[in-house]
PDB file of N, CA and C in Angstrom:
ATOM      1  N   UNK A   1     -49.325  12.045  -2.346  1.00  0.00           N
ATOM      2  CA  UNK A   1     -50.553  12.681  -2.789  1.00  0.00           C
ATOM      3  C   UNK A   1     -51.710  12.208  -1.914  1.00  0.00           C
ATOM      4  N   UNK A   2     -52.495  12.850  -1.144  1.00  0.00           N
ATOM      5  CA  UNK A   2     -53.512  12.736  -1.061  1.00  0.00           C
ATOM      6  C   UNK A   2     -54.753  12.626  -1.538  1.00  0.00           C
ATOM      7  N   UNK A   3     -55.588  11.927  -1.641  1.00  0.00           N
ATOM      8  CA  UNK A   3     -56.933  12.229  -1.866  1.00  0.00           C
ATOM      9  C   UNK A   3     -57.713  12.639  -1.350  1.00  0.00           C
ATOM     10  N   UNK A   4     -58.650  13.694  -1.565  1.00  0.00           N
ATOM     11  CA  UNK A   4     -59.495  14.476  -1.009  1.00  0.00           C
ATOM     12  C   UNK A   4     -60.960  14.398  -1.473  1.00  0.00           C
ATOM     13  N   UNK A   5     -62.155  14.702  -0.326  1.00  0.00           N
ATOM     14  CA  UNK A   5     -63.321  15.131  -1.290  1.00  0.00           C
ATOM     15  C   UNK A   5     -63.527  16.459  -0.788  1.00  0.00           C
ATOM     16  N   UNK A   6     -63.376  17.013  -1.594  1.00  0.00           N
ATOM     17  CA  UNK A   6     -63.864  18.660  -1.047  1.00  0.00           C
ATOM     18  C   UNK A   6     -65.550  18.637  -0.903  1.00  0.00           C
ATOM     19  N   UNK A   7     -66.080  19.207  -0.168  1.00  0.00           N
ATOM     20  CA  UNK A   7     -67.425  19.310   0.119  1.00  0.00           C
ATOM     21  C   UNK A   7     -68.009  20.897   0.162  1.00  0.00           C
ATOM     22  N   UNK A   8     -69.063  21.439  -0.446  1.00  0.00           N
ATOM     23  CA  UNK A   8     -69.628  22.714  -0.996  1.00  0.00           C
ATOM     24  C   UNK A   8     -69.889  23.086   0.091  1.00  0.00           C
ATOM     25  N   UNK A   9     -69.819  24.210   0.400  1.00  0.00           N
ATOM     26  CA  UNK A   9     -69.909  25.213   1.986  1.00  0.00           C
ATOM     27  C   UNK A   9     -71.500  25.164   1.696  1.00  0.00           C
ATOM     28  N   UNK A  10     -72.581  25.330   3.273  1.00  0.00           N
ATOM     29  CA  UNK A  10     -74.097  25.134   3.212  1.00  0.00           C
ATOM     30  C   UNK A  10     -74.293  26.747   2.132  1.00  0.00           C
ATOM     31  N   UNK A  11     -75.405  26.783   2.102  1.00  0.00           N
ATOM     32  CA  UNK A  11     -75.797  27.997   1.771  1.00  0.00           C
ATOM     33  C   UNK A  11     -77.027  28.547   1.601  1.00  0.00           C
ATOM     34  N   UNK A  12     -77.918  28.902   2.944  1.00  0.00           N
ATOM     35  CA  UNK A  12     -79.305  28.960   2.752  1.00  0.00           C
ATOM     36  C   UNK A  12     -79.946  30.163   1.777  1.00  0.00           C
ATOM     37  N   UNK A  13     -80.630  29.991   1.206  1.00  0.00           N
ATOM     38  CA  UNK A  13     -81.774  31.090   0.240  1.00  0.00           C
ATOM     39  C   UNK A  13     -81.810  32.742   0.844  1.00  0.00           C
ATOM     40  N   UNK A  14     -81.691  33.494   0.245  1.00  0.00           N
ATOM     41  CA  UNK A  14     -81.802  34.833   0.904  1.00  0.00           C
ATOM     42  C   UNK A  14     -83.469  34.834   1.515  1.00  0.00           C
ATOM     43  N   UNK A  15     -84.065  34.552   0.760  1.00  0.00           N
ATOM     44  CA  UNK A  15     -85.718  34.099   0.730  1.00  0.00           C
ATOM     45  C   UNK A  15     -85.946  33.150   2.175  1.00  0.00           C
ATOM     46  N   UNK A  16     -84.813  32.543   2.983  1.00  0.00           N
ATOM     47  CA  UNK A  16     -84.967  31.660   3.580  1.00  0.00           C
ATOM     48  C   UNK A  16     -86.049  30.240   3.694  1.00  0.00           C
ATOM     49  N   UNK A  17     -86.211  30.024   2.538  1.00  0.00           N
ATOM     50  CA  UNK A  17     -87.101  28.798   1.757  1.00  0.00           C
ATOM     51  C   UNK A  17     -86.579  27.361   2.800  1.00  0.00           C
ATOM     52  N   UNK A  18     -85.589  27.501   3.270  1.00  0.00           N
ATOM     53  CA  UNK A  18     -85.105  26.148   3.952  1.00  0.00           C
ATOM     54  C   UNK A  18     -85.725  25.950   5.652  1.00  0.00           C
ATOM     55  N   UNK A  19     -85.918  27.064   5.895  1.00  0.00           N
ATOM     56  CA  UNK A  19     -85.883  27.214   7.156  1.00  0.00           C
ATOM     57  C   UNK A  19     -87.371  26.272   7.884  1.00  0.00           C
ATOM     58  N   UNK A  20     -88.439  26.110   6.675  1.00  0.00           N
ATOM     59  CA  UNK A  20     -89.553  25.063   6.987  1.00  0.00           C
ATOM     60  C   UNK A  20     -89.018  23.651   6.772  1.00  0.00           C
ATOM     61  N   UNK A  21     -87.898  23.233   6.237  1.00  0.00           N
ATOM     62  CA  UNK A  21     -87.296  21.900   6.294  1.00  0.00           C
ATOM     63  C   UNK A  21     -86.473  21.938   7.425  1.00  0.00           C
ATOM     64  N   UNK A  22     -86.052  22.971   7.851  1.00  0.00           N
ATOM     65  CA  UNK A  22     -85.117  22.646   8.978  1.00  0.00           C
ATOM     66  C   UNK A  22     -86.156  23.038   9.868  1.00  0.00           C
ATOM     67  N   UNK A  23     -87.301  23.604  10.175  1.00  0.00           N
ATOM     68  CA  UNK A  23     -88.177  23.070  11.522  1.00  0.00           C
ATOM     69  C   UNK A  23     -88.438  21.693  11.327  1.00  0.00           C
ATOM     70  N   UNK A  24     -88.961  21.355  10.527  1.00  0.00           N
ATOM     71  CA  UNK A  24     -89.795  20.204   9.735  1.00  0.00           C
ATOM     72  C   UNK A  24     -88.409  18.808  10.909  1.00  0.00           C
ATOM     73  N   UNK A  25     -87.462  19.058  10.158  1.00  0.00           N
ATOM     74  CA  UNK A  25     -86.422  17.867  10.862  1.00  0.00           C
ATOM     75  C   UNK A  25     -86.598  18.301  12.021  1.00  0.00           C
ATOM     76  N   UNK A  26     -86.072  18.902  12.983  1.00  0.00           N
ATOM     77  CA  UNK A  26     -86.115  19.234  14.298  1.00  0.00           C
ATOM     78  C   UNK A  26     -87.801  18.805  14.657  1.00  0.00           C
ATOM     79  N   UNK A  27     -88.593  18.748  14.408  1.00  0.00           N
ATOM     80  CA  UNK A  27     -90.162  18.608  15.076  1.00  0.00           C
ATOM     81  C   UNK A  27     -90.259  17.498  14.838  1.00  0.00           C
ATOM     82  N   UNK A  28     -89.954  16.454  13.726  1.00  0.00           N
ATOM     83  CA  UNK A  28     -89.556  15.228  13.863  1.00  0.00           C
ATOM     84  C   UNK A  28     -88.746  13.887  14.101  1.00  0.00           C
ATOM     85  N   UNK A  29     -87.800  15.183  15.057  1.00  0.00           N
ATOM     86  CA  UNK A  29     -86.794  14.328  15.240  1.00  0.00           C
ATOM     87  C   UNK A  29     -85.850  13.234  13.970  1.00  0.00           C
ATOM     88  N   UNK A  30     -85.990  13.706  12.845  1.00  0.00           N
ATOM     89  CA  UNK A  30     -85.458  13.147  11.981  1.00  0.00           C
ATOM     90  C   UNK A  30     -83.985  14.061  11.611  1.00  0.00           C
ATOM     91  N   UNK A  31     -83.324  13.813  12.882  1.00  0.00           N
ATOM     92  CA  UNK A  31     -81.884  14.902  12.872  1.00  0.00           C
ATOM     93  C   UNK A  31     -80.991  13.880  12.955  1.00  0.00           C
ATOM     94  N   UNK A  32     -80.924  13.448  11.398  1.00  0.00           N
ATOM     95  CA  UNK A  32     -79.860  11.867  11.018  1.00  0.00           C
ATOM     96  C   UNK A  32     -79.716  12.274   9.674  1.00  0.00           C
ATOM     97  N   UNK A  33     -78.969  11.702   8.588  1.00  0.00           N
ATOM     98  CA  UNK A  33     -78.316  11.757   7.524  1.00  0.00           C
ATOM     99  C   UNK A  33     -79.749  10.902   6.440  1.00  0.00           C
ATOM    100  N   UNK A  34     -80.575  10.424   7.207  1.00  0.00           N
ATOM    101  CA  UNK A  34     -81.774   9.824   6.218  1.00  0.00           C
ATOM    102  C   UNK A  34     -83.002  10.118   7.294  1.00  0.00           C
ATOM    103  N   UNK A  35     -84.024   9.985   5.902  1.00  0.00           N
ATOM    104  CA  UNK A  35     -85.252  10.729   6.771  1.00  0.00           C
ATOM    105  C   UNK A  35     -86.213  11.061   5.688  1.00  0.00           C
ATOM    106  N   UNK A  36     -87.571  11.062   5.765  1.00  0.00           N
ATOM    107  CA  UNK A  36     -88.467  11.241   4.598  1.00  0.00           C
ATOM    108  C   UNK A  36     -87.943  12.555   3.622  1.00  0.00           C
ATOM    109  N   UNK A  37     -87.191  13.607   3.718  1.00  0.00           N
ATOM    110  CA  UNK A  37     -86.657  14.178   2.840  1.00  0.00           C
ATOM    111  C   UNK A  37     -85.775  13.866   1.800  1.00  0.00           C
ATOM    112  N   UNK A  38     -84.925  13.041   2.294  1.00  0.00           N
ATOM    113  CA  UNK A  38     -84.425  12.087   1.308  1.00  0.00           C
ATOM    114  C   UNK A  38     -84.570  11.319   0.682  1.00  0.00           C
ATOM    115  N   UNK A  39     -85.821  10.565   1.247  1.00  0.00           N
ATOM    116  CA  UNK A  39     -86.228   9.364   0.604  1.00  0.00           C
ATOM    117  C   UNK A  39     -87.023  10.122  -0.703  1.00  0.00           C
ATOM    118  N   UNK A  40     -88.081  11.358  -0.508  1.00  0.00           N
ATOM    119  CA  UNK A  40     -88.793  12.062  -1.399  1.00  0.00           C
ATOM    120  C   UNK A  40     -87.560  12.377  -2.262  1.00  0.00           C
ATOM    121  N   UNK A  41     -86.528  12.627  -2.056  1.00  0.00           N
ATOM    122  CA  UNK A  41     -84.834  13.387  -2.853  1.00  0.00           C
ATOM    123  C   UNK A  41     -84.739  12.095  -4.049  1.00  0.00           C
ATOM    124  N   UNK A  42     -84.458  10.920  -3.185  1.00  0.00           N
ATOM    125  CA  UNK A  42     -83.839   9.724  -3.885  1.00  0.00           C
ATOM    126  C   UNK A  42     -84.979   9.173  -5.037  1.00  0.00           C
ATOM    127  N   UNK A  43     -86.078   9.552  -4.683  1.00  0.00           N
ATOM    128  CA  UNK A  43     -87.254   9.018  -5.514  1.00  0.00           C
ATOM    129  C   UNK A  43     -87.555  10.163  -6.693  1.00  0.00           C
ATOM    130  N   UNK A  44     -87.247  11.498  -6.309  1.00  0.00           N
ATOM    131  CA  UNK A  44     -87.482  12.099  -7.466  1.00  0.00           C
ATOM    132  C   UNK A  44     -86.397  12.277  -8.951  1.00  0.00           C
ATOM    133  N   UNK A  45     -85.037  11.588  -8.079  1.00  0.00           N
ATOM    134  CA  UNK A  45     -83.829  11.070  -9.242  1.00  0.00           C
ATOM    135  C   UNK A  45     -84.036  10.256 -10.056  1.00  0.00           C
ATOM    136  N   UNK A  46     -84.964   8.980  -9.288  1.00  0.00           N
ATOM    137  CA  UNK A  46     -84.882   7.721 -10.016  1.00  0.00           C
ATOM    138  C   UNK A  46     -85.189   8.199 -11.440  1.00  0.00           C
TER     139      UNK A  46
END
């Protein structure tokens, strides 16, 4: 048996609402797995 993590296919907004976060990373070079979007992500869980 294996274990697996299946992971959810992307899926942008018909509205394309993402597309100012994905300039946003690219203009700041924050094209890594952490980055003030996340940190705003991780802080609005707490």
């Amino acid at each position: 048996m294996t274990n697996r993590i299946y992971h959810c296919l992307a899926h942008m907004s018909e509205a394309g609402l993402e597309q100012k976060y994905i300039k946003e990373t690219f203009d700041t070079n924050w094209v890594w797995p952490l980055g003030p979007n996340v940190n705003v992500f991780e802080t609005d869980l707490q």
